[in-house]
PDB file of N, CA and C in Angstrom:
ATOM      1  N   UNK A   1     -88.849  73.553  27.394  1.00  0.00           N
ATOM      2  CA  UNK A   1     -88.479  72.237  27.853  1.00  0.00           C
ATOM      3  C   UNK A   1     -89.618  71.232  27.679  1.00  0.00           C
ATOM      4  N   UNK A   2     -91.071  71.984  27.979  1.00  0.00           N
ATOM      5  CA  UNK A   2     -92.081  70.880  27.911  1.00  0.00           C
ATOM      6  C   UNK A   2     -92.186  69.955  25.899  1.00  0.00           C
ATOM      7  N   UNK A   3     -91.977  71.078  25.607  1.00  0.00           N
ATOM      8  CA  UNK A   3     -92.160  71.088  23.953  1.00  0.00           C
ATOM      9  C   UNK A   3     -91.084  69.809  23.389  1.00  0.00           C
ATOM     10  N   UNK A   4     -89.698  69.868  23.952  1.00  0.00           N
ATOM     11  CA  UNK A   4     -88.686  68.307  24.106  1.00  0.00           C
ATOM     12  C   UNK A   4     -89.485  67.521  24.349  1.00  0.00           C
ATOM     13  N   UNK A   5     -90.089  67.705  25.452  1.00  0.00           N
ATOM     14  CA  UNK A   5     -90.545  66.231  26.153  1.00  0.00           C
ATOM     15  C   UNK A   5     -91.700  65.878  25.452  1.00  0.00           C
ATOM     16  N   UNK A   6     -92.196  66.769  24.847  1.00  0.00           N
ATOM     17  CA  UNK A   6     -93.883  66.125  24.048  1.00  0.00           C
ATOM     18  C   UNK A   6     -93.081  65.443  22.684  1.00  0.00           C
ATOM     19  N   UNK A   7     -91.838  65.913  22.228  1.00  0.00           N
ATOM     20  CA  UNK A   7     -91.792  64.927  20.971  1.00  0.00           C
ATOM     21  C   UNK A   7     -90.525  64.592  21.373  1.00  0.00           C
ATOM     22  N   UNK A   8     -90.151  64.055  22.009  1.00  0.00           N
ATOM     23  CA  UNK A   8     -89.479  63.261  22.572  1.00  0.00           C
ATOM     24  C   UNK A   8     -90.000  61.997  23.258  1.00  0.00           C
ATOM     25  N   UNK A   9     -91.594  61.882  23.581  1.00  0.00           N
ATOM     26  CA  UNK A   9     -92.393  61.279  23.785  1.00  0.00           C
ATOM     27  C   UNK A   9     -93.115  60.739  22.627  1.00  0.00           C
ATOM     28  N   UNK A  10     -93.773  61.569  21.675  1.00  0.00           N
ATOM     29  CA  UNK A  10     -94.044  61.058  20.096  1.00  0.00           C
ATOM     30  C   UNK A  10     -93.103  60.156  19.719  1.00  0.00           C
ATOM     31  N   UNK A  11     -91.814  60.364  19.841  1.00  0.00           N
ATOM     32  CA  UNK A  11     -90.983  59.288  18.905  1.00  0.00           C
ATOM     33  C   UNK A  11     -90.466  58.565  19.294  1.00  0.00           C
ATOM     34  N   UNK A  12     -90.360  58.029  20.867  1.00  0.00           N
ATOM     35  CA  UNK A  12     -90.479  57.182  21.491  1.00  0.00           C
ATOM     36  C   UNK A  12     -91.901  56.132  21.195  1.00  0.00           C
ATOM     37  N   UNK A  13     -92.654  56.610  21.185  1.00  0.00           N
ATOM     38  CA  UNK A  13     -93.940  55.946  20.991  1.00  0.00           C
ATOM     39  C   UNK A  13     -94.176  55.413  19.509  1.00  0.00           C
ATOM     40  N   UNK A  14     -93.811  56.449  18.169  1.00  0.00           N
ATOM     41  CA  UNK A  14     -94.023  55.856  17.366  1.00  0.00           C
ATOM     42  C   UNK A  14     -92.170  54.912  17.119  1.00  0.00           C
ATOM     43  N   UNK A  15     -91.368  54.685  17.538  1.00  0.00           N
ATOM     44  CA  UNK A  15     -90.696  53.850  17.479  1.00  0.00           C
ATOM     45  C   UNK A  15     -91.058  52.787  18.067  1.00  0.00           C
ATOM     46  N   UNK A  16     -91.955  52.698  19.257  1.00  0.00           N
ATOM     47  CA  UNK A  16     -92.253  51.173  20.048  1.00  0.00           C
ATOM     48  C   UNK A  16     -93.676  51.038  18.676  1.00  0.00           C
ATOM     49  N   UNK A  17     -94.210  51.932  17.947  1.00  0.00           N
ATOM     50  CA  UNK A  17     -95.636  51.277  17.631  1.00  0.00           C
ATOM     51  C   UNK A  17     -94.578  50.541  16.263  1.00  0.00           C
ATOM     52  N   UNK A  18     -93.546  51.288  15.270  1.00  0.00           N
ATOM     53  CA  UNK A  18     -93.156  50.479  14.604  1.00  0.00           C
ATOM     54  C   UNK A  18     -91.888  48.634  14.914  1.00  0.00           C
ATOM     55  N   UNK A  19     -92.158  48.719  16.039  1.00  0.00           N
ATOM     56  CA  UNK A  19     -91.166  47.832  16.398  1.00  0.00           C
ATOM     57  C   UNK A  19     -92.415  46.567  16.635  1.00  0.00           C
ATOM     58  N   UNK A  20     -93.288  46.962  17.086  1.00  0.00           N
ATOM     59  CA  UNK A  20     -94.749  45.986  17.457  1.00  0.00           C
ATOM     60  C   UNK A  20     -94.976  45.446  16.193  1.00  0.00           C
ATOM     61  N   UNK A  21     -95.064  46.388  14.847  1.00  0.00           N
ATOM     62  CA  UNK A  21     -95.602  46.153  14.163  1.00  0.00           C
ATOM     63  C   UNK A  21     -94.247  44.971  13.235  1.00  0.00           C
ATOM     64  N   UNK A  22     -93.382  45.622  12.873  1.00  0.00           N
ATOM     65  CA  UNK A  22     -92.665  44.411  12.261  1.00  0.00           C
ATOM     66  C   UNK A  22     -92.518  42.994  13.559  1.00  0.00           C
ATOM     67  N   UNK A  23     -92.540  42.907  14.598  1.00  0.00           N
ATOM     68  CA  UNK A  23     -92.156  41.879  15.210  1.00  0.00           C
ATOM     69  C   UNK A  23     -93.447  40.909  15.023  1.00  0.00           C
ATOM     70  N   UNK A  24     -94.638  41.501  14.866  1.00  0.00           N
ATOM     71  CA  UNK A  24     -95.750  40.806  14.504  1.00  0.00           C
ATOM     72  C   UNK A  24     -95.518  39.640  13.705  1.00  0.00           C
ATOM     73  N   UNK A  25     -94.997  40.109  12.570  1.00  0.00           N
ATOM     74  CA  UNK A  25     -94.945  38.801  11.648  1.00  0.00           C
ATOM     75  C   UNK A  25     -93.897  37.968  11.447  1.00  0.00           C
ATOM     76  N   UNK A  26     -92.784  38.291  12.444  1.00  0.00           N
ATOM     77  CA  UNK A  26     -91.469  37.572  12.444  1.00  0.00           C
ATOM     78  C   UNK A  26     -92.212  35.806  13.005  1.00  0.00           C
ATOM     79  N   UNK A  27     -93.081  35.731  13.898  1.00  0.00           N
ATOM     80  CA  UNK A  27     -92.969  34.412  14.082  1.00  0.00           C
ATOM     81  C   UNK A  27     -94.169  33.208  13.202  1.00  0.00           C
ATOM     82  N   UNK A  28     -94.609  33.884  12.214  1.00  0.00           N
ATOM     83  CA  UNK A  28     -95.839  33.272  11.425  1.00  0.00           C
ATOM     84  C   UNK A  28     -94.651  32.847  10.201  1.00  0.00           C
ATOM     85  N   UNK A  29     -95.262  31.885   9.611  1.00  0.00           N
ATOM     86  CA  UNK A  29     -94.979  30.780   8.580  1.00  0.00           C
ATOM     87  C   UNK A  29     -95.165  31.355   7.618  1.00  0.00           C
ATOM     88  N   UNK A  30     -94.296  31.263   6.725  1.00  0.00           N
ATOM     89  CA  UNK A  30     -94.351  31.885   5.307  1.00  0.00           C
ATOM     90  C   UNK A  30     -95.169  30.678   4.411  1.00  0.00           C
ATOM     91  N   UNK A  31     -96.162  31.435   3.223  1.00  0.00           N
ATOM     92  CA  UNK A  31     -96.840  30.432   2.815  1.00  0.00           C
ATOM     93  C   UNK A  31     -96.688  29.790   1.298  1.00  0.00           C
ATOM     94  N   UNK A  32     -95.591  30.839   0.997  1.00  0.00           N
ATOM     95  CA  UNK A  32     -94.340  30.787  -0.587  1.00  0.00           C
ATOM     96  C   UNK A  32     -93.632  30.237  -0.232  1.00  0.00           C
ATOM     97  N   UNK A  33     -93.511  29.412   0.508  1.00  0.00           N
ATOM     98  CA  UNK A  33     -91.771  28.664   0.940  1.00  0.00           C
ATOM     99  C   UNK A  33     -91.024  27.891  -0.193  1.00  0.00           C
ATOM    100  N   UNK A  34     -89.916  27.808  -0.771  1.00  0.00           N
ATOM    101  CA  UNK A  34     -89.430  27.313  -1.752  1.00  0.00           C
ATOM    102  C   UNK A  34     -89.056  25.579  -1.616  1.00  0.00           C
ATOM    103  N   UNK A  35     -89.118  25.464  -2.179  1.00  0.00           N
ATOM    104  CA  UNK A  35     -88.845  23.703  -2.321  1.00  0.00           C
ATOM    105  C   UNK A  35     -87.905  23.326  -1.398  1.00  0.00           C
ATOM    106  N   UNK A  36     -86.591  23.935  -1.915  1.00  0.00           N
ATOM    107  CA  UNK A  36     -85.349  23.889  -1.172  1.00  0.00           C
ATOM    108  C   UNK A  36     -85.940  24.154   0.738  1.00  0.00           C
ATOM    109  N   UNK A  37     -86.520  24.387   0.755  1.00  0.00           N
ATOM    110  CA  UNK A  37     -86.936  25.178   2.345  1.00  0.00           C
ATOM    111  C   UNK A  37     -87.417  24.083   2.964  1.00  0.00           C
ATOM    112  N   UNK A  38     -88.731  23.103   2.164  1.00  0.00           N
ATOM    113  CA  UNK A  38     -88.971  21.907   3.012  1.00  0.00           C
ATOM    114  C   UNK A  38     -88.514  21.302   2.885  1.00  0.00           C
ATOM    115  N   UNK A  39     -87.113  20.762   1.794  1.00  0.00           N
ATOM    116  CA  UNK A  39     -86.490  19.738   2.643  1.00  0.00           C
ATOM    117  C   UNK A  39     -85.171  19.797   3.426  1.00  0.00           C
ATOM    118  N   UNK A  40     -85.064  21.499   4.254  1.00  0.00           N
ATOM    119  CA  UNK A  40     -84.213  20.816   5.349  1.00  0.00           C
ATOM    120  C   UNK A  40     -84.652  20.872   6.336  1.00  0.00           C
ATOM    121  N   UNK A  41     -83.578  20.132   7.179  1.00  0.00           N
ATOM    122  CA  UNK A  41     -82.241  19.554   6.908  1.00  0.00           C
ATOM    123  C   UNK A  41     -82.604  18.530   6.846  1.00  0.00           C
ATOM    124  N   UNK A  42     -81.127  18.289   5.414  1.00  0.00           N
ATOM    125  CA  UNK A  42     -80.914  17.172   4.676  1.00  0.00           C
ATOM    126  C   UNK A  42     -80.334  16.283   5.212  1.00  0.00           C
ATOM    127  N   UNK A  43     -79.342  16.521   6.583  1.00  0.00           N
ATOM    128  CA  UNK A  43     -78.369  15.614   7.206  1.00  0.00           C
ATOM    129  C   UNK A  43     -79.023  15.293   8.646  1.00  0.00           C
ATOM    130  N   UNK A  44     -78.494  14.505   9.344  1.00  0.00           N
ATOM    131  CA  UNK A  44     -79.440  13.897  10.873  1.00  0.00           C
ATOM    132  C   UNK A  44     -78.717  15.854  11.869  1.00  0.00           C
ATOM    133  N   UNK A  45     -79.576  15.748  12.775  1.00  0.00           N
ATOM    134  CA  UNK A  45     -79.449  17.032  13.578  1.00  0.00           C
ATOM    135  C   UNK A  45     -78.934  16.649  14.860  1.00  0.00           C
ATOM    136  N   UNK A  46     -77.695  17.658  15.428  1.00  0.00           N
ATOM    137  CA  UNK A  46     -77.232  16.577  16.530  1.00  0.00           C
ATOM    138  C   UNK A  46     -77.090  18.278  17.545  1.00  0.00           C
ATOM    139  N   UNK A  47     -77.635  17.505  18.922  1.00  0.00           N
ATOM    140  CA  UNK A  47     -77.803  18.789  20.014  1.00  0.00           C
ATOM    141  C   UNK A  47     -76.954  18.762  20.839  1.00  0.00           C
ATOM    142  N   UNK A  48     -75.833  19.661  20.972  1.00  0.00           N
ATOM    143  CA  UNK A  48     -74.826  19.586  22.015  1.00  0.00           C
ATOM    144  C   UNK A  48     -75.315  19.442  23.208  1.00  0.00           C
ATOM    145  N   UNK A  49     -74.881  18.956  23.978  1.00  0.00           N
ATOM    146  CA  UNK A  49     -75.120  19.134  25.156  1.00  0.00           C
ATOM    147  C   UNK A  49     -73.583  19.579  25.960  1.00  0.00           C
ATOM    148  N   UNK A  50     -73.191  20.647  26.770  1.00  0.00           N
ATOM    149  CA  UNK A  50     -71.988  20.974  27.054  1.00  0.00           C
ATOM    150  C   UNK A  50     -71.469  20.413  28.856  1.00  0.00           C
ATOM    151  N   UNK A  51     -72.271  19.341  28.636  1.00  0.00           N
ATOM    152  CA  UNK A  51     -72.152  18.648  30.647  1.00  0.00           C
ATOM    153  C   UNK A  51     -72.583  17.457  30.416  1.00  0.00           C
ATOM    154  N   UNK A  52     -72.125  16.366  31.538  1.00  0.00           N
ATOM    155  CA  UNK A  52     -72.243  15.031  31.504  1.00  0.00           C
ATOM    156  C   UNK A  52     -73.774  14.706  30.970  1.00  0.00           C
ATOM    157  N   UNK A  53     -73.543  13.685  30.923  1.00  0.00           N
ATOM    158  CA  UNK A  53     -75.596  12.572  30.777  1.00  0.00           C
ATOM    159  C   UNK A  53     -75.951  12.452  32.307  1.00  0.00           C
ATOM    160  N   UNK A  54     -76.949  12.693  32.207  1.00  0.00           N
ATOM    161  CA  UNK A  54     -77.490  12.057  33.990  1.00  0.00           C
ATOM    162  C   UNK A  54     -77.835  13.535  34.400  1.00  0.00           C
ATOM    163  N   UNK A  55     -77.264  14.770  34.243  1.00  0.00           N
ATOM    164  CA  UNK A  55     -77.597  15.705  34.860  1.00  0.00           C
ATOM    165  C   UNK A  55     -78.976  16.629  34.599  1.00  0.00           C
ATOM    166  N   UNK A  56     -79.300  17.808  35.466  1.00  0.00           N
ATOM    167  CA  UNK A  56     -80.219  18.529  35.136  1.00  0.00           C
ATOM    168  C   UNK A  56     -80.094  19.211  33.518  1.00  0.00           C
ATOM    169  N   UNK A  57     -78.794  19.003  33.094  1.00  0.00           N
ATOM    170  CA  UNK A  57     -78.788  19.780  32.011  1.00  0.00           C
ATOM    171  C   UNK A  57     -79.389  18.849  30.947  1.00  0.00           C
ATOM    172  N   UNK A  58     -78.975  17.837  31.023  1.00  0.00           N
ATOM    173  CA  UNK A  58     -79.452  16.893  30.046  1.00  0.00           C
ATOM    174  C   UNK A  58     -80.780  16.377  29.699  1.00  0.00           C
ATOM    175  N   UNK A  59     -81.656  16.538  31.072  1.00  0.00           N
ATOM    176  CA  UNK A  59     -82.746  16.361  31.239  1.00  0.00           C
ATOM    177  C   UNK A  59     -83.873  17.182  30.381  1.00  0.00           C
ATOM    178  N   UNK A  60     -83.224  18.528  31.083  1.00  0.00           N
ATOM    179  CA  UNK A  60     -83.648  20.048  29.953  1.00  0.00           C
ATOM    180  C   UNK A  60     -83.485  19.723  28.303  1.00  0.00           C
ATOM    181  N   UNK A  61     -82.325  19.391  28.194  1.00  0.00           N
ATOM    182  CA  UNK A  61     -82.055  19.710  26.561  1.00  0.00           C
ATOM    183  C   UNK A  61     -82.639  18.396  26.136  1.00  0.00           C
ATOM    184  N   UNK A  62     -82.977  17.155  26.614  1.00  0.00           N
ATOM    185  CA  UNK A  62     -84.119  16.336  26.246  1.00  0.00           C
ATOM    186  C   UNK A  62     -85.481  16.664  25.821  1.00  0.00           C
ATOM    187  N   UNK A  63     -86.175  17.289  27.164  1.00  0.00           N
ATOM    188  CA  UNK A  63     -87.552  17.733  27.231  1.00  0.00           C
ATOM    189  C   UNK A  63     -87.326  18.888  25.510  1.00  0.00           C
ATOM    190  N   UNK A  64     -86.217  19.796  25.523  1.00  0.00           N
ATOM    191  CA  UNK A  64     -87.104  20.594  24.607  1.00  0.00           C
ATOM    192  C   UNK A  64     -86.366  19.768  23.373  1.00  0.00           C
ATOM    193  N   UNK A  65     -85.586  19.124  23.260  1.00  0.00           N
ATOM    194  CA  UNK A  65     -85.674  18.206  21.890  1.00  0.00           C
ATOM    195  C   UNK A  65     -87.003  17.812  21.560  1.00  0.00           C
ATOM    196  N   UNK A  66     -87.252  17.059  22.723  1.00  0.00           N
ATOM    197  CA  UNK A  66     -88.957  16.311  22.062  1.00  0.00           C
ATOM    198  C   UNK A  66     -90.109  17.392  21.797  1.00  0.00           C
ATOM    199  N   UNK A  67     -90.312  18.724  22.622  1.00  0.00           N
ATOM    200  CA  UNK A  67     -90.741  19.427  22.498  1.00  0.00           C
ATOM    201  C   UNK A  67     -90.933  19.864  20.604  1.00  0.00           C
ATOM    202  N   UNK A  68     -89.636  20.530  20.343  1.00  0.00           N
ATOM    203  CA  UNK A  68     -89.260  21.274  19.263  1.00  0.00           C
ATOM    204  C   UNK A  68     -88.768  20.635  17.895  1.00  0.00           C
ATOM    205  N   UNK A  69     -88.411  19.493  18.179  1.00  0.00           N
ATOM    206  CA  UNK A  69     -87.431  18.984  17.363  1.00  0.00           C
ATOM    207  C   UNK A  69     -88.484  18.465  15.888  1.00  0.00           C
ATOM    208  N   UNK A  70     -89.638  18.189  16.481  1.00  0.00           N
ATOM    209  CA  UNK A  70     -90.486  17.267  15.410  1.00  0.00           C
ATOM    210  C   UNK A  70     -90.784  18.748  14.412  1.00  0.00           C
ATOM    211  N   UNK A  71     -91.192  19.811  15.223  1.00  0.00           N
ATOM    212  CA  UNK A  71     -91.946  21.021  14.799  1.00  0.00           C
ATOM    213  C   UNK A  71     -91.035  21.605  13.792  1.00  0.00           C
ATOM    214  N   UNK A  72     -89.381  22.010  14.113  1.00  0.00           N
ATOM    215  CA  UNK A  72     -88.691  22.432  13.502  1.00  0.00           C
ATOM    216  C   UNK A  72     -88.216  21.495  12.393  1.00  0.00           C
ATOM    217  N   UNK A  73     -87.392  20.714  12.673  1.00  0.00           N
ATOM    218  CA  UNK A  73     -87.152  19.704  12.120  1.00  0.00           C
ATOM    219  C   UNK A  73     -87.708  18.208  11.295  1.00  0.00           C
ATOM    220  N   UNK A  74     -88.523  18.102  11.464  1.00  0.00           N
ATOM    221  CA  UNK A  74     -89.682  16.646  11.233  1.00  0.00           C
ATOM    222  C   UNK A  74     -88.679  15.475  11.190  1.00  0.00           C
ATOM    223  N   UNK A  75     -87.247  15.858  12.375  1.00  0.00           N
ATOM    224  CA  UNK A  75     -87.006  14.715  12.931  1.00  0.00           C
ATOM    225  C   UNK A  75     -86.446  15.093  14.027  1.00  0.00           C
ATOM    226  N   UNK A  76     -86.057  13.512  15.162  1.00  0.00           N
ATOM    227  CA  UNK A  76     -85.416  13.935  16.020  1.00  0.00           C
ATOM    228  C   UNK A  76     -83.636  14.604  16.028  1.00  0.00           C
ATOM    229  N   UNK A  77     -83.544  15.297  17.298  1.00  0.00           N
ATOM    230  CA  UNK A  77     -82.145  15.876  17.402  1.00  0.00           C
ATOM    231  C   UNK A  77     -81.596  14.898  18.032  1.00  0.00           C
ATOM    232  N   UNK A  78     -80.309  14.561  17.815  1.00  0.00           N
ATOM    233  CA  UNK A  78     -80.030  13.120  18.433  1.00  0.00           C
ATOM    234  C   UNK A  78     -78.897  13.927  20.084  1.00  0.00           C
ATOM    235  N   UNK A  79     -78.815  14.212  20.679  1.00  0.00           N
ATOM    236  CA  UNK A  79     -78.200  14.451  21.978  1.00  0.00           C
ATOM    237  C   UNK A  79     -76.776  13.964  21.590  1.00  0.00           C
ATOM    238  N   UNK A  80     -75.608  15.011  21.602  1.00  0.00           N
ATOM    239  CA  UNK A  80     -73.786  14.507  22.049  1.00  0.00           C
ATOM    240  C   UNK A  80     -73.496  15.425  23.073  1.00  0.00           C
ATOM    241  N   UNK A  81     -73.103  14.585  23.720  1.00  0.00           N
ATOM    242  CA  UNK A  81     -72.555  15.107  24.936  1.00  0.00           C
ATOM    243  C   UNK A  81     -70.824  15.383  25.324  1.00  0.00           C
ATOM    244  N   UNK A  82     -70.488  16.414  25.604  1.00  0.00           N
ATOM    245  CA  UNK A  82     -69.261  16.666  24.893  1.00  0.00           C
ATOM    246  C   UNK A  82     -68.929  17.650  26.514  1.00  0.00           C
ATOM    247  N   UNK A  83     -68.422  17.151  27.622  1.00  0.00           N
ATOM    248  CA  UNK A  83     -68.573  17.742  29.005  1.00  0.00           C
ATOM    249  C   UNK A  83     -67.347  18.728  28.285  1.00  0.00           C
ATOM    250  N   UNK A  84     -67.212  20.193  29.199  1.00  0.00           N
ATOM    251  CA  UNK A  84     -66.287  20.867  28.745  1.00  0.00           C
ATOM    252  C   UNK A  84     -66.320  22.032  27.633  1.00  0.00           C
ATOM    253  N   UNK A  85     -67.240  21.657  26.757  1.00  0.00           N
ATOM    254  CA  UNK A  85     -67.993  22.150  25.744  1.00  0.00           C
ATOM    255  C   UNK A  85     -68.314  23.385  25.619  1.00  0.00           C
ATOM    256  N   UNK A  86     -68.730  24.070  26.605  1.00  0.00           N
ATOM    257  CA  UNK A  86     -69.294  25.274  27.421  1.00  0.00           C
ATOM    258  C   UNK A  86     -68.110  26.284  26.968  1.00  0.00           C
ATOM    259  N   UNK A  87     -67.072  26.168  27.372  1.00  0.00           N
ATOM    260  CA  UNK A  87     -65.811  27.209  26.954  1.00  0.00           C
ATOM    261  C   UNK A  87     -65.621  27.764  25.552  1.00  0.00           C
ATOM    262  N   UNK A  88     -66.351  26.731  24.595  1.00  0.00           N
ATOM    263  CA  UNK A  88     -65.996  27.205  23.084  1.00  0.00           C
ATOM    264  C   UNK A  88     -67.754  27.983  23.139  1.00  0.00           C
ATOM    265  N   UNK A  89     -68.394  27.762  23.323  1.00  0.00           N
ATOM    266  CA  UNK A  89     -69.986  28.655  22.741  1.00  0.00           C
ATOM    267  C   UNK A  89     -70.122  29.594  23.619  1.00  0.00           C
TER     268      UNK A  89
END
């Protein structure tokens, strides 16, 4: 039984060391990026919002527009507000 648990423990371990290792580079910038790549998007970017204007929700999905929007995008996300919204996503 101990002999399970020692490689049953190995491959637990080397499954978390290969999971570390590809997730490493998932969030770094590729430095071949193709043409096509910097220029999108080509069309204006629009951020649902699924609840009235005025609320906490709106407030949120503001802050990380300005946050994110320049970084991802190198423009702004323009906010539609569409109350109800919530049921289809």
């Amino acid at each position: 039984m101990t002999r399970n648990k020692k490689i049953f423990t190995l491959l637990l371990a080397g499954i978390m060391v290969f999971l570390v290792a590809i997730s490493a580079g998932c969030g770094q910038k590729q430095s071949g990026s193709s043409s096509g790549a910097l220029n999108y998007p080509t069309k204006p970017v629009n951020m649902i919002i699924a609840f009235t204007a005025g609320g906490s929700s709106d407030v949120q999905a503001r802050r990380r527009r300005d946050l994110h929007s320049l970084d991802y995008w190198n423009q702004l996300a323009g906010p539609e507000h569409l109350p109800g919204a919530a049921e289809f996503f």
